[in-house]
Protein backbone atom coordinates (compact mmCIF):
# COMPACT_ATOMS: atom_id res chain seq x y z
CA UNK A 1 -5.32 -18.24 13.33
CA UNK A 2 -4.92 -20.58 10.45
CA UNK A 3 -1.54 -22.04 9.66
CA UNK A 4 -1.86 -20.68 6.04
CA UNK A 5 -2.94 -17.01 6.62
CA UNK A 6 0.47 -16.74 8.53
CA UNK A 7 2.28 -18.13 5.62
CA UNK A 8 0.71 -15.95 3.34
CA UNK A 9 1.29 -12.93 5.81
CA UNK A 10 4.89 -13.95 5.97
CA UNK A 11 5.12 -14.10 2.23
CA UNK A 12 3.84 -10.54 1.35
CA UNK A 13 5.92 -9.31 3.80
CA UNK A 14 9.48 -11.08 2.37
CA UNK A 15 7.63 -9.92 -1.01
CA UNK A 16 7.27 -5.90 0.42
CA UNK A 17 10.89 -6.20 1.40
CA UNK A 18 12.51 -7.50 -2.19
CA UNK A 19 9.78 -5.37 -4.38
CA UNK A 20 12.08 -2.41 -2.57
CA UNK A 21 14.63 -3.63 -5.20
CA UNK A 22 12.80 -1.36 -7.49
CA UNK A 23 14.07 2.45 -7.68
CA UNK A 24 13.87 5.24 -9.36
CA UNK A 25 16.16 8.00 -10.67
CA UNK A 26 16.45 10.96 -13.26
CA UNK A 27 16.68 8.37 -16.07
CA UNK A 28 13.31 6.43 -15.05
CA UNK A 29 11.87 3.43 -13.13
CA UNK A 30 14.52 0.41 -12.78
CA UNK A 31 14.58 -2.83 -10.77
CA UNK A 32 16.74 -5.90 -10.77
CA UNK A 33 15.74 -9.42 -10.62
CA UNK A 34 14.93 -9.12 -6.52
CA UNK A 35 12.36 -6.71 -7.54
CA UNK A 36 10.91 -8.78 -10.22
CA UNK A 37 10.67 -11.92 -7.98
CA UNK A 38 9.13 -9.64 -5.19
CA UNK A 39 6.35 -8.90 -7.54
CA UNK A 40 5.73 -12.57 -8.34
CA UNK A 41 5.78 -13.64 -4.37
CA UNK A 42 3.02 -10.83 -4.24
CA UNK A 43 0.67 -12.21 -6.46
CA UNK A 44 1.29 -15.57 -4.77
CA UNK A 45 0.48 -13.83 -1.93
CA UNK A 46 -2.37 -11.69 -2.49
CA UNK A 47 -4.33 -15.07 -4.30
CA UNK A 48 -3.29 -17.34 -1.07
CA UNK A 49 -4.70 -15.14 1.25
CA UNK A 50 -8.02 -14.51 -1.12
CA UNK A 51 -8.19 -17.93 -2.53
CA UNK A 52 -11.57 -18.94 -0.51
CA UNK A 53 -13.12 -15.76 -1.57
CA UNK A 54 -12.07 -16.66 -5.46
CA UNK A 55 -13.15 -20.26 -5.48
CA UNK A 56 -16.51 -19.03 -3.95
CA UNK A 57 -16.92 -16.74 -7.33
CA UNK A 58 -16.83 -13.40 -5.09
CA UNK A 59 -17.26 -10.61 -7.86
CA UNK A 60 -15.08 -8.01 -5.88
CA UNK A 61 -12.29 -10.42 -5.49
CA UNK A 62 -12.25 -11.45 -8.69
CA UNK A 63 -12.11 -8.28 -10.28
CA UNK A 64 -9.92 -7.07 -7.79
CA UNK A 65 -7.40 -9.75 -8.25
CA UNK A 66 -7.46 -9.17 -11.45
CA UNK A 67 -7.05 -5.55 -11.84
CA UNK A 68 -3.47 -6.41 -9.39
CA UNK A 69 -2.40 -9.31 -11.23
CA UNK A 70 -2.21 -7.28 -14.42
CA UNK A 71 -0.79 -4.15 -12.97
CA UNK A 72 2.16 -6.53 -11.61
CA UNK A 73 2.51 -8.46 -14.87
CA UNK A 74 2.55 -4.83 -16.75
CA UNK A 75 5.75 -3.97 -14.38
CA UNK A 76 7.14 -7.29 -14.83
CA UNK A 77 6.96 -6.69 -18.70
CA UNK A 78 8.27 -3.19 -18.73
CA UNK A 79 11.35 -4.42 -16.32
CA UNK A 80 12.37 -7.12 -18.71
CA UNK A 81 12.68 -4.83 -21.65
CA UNK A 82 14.30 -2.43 -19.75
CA UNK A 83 16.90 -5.14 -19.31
CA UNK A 84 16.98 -6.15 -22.69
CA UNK A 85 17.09 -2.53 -23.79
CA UNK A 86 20.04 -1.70 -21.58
């Protein structure tokens, strides 16, 4: 096993473990800065481990990748003004 697929492993699992900094309750979906930097180690993640695939020009990964980069961002967005709101 390569040295960097454990890395990568390692880092979307530290990144599972902070994103449950996110909760919700009766007054909607919040998170705190844990959250927002478990989001940001998942991306990391998700490209490292798919990064061979992507510089290869895999059609599937890319769109893929994409599609979960901007669903991440979009919850990244929303938590900061929900801070800036509060």
């Amino acid at each position: 096993m390569k040295k960097g697929n454990i890395v990568f492993g390692l880092l979307f699992a530290i990144s599972l473990f902070l994103i449950g900094g996110f909760s919700l309750d009766q007054f909607g979906f919040h998170s705190d800065l844990i959250g927002i930097v478990g989001t940001l180690l998942l991306i990391m993640a998700y490209l490292g481990l798919n990064w061979t695939k992507l510089k290869s020009g895999d059609h599937r990964t890319r769109v893929t990748t994409t599609w979960v980069v901007a669903l991440l961002i979009i919850v990244i967005i929303l938590n900061i003004i929900e801070v800036t709101l509060a």
